[in-house]
N, C-alpha and C. Protein backbone atom coordinates (compact mmCIF):
# COMPACT_ATOMS: atom_id res chain seq x y z
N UNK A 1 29.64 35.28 -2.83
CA UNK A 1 30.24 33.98 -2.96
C UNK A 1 30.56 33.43 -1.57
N UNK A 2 30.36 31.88 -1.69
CA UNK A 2 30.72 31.55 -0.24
C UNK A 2 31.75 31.25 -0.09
N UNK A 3 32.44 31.26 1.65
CA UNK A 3 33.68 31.07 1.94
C UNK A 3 34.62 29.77 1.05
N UNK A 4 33.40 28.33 1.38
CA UNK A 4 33.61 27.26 1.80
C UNK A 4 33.96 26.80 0.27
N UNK A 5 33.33 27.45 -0.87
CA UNK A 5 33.23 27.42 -2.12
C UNK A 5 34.69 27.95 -2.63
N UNK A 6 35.38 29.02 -2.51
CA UNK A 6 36.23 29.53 -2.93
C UNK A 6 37.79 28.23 -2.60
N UNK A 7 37.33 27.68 -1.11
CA UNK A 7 38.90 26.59 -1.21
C UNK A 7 38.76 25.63 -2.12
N UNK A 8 40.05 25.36 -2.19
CA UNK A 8 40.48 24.83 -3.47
C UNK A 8 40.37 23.15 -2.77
N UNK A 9 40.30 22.08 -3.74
CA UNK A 9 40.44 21.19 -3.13
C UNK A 9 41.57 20.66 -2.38
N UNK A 10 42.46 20.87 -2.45
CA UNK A 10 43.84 20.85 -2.01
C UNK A 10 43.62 21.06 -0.76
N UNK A 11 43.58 22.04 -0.78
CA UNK A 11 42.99 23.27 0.70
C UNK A 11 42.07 22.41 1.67
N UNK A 12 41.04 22.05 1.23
CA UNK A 12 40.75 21.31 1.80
C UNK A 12 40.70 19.84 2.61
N UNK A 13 41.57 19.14 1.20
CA UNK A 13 42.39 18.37 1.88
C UNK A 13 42.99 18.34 2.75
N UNK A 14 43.96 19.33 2.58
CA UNK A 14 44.87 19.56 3.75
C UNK A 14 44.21 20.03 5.19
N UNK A 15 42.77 20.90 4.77
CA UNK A 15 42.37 21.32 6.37
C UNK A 15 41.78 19.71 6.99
N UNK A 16 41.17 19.11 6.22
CA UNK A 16 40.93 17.45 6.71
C UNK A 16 41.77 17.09 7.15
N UNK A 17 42.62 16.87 6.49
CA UNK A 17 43.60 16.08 7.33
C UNK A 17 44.64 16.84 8.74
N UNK A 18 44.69 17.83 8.45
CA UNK A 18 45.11 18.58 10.03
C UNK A 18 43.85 18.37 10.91
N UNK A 19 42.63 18.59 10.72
CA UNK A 19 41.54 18.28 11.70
C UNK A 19 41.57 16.84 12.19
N UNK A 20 41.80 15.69 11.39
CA UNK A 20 41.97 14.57 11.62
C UNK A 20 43.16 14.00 12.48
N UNK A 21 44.00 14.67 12.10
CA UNK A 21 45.99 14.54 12.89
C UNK A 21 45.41 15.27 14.29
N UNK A 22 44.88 16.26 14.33
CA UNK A 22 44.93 17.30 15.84
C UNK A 22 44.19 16.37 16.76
N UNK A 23 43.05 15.60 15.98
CA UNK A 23 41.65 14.91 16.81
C UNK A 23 42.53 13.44 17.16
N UNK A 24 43.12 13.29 16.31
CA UNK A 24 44.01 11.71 16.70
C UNK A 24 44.65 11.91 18.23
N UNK A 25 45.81 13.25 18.02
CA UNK A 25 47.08 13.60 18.54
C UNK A 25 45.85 13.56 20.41
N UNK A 26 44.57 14.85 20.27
CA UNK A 26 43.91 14.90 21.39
C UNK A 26 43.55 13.71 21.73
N UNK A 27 42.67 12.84 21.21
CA UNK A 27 42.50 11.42 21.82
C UNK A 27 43.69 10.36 22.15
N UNK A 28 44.83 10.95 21.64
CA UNK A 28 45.92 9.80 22.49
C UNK A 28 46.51 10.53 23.84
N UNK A 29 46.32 12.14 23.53
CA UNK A 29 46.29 12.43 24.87
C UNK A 29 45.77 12.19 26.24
N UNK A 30 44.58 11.92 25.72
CA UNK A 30 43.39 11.50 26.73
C UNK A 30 43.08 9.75 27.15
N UNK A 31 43.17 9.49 25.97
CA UNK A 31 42.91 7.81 25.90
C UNK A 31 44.65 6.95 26.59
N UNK A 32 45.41 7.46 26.03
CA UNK A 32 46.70 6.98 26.98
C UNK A 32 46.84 6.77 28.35
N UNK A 33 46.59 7.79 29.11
CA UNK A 33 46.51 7.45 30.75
C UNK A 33 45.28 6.89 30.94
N UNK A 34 44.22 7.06 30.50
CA UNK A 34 43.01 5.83 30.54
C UNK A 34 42.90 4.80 30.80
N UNK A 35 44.01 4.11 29.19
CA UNK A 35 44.03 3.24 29.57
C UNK A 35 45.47 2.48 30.50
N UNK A 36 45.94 3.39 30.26
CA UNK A 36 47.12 3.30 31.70
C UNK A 36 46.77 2.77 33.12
N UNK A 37 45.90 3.53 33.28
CA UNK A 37 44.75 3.56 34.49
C UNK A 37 44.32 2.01 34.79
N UNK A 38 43.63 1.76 34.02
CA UNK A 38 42.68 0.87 33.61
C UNK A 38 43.83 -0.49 33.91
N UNK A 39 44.57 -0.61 33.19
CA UNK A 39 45.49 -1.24 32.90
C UNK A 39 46.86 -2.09 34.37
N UNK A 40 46.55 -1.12 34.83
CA UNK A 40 47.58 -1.06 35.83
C UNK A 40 47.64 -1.88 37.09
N UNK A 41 46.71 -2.07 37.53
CA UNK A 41 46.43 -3.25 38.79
C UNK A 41 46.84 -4.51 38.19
N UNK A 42 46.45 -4.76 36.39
CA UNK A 42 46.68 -6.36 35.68
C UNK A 42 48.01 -6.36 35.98
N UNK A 43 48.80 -5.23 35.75
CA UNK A 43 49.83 -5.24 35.35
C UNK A 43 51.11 -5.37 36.29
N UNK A 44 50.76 -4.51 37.52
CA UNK A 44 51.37 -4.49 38.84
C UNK A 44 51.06 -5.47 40.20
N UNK A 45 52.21 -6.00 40.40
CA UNK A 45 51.74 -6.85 41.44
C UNK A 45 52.60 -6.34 42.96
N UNK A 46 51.83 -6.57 43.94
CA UNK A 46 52.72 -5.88 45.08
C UNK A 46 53.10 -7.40 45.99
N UNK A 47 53.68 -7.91 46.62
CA UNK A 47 54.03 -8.76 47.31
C UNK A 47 53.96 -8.43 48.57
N UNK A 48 52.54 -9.42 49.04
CA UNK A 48 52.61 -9.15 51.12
C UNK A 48 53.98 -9.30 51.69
N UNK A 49 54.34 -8.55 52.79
CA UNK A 49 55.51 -8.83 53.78
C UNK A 49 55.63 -8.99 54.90
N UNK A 50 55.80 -9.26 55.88
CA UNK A 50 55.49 -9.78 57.22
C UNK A 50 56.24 -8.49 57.50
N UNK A 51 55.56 -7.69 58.67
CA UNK A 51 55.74 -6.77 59.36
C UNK A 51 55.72 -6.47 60.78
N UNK A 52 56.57 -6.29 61.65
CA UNK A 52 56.72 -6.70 63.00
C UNK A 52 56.20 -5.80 63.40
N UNK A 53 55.61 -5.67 64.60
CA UNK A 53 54.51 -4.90 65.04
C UNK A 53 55.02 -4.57 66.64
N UNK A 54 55.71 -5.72 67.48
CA UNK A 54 55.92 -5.14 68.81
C UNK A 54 56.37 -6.71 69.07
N UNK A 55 56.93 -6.81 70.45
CA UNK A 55 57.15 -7.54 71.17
C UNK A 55 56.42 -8.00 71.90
N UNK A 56 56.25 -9.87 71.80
CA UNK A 56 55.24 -10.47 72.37
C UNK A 56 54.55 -10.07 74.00
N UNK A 57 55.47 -9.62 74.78
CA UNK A 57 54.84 -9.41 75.83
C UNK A 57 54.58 -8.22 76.43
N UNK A 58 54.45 -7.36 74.91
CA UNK A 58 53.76 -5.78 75.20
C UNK A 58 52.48 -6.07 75.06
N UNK A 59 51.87 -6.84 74.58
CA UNK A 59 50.25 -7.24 74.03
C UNK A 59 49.53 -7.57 75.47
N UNK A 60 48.20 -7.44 76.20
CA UNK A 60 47.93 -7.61 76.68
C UNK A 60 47.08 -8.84 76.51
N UNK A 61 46.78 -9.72 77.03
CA UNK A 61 45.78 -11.09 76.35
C UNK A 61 44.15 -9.98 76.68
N UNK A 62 43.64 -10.34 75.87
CA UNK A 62 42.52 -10.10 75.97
C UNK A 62 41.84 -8.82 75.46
N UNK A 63 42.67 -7.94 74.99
CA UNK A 63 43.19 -6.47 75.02
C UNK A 63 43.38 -6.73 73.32
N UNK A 64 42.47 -5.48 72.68
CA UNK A 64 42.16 -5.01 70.97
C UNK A 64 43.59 -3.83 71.10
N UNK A 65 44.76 -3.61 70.27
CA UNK A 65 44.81 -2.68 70.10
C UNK A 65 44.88 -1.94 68.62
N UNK A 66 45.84 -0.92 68.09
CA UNK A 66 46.01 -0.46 66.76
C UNK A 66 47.80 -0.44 67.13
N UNK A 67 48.18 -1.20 66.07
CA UNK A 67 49.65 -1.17 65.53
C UNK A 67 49.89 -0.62 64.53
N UNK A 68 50.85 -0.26 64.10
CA UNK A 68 51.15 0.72 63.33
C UNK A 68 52.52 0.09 62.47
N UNK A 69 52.30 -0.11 61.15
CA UNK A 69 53.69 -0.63 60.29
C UNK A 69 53.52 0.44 58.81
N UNK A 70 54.30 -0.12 57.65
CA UNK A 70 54.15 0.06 56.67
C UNK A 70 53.72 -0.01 55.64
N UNK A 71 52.93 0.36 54.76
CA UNK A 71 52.34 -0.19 53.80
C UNK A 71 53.36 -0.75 52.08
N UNK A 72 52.62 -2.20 52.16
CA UNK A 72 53.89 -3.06 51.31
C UNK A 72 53.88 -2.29 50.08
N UNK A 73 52.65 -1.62 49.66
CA UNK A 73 52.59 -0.83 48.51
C UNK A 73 52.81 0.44 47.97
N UNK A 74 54.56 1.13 49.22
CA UNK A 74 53.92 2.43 49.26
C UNK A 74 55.31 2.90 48.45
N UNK A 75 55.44 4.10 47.88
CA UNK A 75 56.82 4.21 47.29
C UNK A 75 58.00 5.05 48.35
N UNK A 76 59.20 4.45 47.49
CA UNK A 76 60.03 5.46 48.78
C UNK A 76 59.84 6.79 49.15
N UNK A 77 59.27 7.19 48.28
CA UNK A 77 59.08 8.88 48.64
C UNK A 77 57.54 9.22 49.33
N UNK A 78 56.60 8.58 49.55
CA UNK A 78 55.54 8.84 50.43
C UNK A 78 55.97 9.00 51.83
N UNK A 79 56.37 8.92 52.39
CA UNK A 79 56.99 9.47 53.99
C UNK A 79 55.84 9.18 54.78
N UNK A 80 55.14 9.78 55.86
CA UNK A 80 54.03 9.61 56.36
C UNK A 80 52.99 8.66 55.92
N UNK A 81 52.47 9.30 54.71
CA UNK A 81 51.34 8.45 53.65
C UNK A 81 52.03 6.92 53.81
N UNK A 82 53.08 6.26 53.75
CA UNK A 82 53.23 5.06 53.80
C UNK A 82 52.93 4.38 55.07
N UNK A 83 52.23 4.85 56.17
CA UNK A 83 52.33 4.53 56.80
C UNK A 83 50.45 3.97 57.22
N UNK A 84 50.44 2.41 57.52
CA UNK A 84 49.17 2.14 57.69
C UNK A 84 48.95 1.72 59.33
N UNK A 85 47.78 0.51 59.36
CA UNK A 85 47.29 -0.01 60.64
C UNK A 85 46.62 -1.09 60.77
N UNK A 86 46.90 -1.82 61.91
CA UNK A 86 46.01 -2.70 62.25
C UNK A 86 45.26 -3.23 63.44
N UNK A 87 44.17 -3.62 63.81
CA UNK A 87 43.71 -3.68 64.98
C UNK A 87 44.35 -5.49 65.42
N UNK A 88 44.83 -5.27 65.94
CA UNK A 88 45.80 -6.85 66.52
C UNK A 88 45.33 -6.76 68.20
N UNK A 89 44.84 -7.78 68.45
CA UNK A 89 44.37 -8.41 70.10
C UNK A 89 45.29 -9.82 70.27
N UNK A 90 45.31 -9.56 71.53
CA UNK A 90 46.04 -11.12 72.27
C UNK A 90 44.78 -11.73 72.61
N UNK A 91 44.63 -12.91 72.19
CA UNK A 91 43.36 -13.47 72.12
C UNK A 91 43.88 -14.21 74.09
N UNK A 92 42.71 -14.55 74.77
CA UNK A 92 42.90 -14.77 76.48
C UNK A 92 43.96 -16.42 76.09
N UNK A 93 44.06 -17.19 75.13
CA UNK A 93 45.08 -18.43 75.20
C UNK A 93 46.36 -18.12 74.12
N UNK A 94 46.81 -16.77 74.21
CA UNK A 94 47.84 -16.10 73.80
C UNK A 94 47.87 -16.21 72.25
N UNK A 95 46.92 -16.43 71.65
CA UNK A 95 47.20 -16.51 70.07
C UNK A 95 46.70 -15.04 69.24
N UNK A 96 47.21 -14.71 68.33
CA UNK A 96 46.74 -13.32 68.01
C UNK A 96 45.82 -13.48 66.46
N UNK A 97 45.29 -12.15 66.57
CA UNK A 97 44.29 -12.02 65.61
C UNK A 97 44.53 -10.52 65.15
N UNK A 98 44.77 -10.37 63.68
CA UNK A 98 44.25 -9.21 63.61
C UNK A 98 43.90 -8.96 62.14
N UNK A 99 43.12 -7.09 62.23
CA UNK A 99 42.36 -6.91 61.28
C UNK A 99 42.58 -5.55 60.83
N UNK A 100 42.21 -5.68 59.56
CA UNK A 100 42.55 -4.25 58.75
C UNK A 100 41.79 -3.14 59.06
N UNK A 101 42.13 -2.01 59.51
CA UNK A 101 41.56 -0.91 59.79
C UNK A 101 40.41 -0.16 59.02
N UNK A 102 40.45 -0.84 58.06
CA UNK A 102 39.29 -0.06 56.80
C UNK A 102 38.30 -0.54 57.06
N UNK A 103 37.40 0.12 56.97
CA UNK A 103 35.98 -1.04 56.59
C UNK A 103 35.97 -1.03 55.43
N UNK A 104 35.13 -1.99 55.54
CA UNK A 104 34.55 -2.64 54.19
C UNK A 104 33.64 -2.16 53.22
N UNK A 105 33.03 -1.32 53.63
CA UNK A 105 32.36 -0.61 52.55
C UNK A 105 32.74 0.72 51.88
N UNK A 106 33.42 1.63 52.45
CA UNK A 106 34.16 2.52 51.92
C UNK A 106 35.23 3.10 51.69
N UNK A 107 35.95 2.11 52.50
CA UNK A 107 37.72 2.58 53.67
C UNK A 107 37.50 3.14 54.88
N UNK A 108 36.94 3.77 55.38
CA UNK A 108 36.92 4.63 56.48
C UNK A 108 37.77 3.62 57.38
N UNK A 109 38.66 4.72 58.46
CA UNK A 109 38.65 4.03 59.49
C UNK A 109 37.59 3.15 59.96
N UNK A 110 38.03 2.19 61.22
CA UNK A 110 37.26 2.31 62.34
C UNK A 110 37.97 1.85 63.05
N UNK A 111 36.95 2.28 64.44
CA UNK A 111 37.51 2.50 66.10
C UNK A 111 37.31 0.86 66.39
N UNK A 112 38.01 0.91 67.61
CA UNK A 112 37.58 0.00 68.61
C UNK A 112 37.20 0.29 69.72
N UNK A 113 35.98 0.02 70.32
CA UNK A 113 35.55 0.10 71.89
C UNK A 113 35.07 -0.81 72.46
N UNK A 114 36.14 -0.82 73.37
CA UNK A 114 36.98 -2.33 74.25
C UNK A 114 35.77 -3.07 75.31
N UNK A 115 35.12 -1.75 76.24
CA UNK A 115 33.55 -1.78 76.30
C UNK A 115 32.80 -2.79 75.83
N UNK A 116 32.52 -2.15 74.75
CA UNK A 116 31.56 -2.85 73.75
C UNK A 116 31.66 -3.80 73.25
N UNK A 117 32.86 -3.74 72.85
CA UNK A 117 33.60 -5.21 72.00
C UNK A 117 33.35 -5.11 71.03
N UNK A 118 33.09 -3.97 70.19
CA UNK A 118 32.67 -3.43 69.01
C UNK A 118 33.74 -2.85 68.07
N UNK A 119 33.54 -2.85 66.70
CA UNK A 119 34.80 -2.14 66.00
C UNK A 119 33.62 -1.29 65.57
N UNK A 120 34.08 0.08 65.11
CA UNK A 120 32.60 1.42 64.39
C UNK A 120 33.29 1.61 63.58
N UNK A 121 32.65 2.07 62.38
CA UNK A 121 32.66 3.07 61.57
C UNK A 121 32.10 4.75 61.08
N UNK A 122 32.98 5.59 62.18
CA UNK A 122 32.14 6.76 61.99
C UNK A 122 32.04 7.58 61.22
N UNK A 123 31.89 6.82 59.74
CA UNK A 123 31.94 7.19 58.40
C UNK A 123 30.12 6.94 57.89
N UNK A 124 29.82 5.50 57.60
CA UNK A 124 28.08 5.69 57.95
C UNK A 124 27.78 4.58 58.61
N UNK A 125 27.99 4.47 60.17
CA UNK A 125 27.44 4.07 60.94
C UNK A 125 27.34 1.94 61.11
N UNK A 126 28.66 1.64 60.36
CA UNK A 126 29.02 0.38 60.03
C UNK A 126 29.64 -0.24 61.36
N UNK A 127 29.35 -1.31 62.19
CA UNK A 127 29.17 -1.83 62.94
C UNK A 127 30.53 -3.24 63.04
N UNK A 128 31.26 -3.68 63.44
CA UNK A 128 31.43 -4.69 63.89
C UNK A 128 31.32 -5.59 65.01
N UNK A 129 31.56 -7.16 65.25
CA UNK A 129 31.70 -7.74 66.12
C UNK A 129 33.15 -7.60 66.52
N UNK A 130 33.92 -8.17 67.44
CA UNK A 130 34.98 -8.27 67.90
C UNK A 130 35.62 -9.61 66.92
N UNK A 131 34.80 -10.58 66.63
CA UNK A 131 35.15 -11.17 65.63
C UNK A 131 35.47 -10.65 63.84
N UNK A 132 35.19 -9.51 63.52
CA UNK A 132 35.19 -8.89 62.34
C UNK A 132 34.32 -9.21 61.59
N UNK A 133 33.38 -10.11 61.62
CA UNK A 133 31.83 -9.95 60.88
C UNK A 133 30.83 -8.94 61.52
N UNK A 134 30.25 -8.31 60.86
CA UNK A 134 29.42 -7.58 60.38
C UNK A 134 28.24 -7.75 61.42
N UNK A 135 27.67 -6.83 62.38
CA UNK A 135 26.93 -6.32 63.27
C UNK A 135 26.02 -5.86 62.30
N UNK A 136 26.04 -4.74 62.00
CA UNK A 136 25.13 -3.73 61.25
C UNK A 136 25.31 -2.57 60.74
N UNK A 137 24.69 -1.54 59.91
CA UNK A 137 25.36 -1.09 58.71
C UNK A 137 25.39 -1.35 57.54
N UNK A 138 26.00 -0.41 56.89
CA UNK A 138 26.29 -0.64 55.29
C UNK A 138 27.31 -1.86 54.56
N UNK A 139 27.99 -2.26 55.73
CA UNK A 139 29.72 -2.93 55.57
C UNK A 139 28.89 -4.19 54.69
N UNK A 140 29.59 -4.55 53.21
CA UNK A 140 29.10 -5.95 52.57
C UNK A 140 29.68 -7.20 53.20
N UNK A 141 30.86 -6.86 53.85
CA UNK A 141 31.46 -8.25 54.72
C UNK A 141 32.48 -7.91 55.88
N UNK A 142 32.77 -9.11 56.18
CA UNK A 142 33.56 -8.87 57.41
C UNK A 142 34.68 -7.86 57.27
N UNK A 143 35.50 -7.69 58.09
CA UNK A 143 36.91 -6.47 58.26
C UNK A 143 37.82 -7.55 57.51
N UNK A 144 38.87 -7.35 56.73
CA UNK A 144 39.82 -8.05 55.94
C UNK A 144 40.77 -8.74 57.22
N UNK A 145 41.05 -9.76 57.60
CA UNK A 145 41.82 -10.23 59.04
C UNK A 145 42.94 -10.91 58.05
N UNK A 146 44.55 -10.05 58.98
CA UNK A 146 45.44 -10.60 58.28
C UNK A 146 46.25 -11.78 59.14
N UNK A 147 46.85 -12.52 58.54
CA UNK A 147 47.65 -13.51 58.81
C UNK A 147 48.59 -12.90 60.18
N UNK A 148 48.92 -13.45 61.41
CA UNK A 148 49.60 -13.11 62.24
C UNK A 148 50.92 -14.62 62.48
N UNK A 149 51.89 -14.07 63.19
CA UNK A 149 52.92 -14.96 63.57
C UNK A 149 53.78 -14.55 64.54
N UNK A 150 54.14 -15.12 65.39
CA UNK A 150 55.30 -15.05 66.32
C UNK A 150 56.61 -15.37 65.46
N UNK A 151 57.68 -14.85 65.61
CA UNK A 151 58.95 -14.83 65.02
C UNK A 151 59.76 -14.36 66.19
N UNK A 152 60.60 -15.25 66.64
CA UNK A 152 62.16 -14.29 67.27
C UNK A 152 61.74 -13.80 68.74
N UNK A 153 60.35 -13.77 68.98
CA UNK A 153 59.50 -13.15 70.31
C UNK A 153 58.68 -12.04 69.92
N UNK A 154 58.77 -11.74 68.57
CA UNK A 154 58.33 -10.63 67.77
C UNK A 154 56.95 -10.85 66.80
N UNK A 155 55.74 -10.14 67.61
CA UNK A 155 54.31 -10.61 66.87
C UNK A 155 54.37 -10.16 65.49
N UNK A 156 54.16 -10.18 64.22
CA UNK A 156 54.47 -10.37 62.88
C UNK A 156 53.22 -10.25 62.10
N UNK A 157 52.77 -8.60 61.21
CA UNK A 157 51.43 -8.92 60.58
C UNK A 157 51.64 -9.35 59.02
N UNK A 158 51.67 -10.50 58.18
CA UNK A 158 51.86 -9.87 56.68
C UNK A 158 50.30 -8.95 56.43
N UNK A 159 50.77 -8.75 55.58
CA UNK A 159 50.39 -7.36 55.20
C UNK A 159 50.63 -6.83 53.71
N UNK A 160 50.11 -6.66 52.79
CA UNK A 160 50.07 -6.08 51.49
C UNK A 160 49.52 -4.62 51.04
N UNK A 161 48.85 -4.63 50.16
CA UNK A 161 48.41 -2.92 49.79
C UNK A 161 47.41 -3.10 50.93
N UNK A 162 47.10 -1.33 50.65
CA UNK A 162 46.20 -1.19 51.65
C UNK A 162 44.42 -1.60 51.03
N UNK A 163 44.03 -2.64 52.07
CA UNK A 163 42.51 -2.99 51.75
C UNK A 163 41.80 -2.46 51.05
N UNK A 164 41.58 -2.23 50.05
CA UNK A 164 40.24 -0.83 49.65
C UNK A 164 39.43 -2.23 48.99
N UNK A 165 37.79 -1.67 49.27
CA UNK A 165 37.11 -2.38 48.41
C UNK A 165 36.30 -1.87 47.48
């Protein structure tokens, strides 16, 4: 006689429906942070903040460097990790410019060489101008360039999450 033959319908009922409750219970396990995931950029908004970077007459005119602030998106407990960058130059008629450290095609850093007048990416070989468009490489567009300001004597980047594309 077979196993499957001997349960009673009851029995079986009941094993259906525990197979059905366990398979529910696993897919809300799984499907919950999913769509959590998924969900979460609609849902969260971060607000740029103007971030002071140095005092106007530490900048050299003419002169790329990397400043160093906070990232607007980071939580109190990241310590280090909150901490981002930007390539900011004193343009030669004292007005500033600057640009997000990521490239554009993957995040990677990139360098500046002052030389060259080049920004790199020695991630795969992504190229900038000193203007932040695109030399050569993989990069789909220019370096993200954020808003700058003088305040108080104090050069000023806003600044939001960190760039990723």
């Amino acid at each position: 006689m077979n196993e499957t033959e001997t349960l009673s319908p009851q029995r079986r009922k009941l094993l259906a429906s525990l197979s059905i409750g366990l398979g529910a219970v696993g897919a809300a396990l799984i499907g919950i942070p999913v769509v959590g995931f998924l969900l979460a950029p609609l849902l969260q908004s971060v607000a740029q903040r103007w971030r002071a970077v140095g005092a106007v007459q530490t900048f050299q005119k003419g002169y790329t460097v990397e400043v160093r602030f906070e990232d607007a998106s980071s939580v109190a407990w990241a310590g280090v990790t909150a901490q981002t960058g930007a390539w900011l130059r004193c343009q030669p008629d004292g007005q500033f410019v600057a640009f997000a450290i990521n490239c554009t095609h993957l995040g990677c850093p990139v360098r500046w060489l002052q030389d060259a007048e080049l920004f790199m990416c020695p991630c795969h070989g992504g190229v900038y101008y000193k203007d932040g468009t695109v030399a050569a490489g993989p990069p789909p567009r220019p370096l993200i360039q954020y808003p700058v300001r003088v305040r108080d004597g104090q050069v000023e980047v806003l600044a939001g999450p960190t760039p990723i594309t």
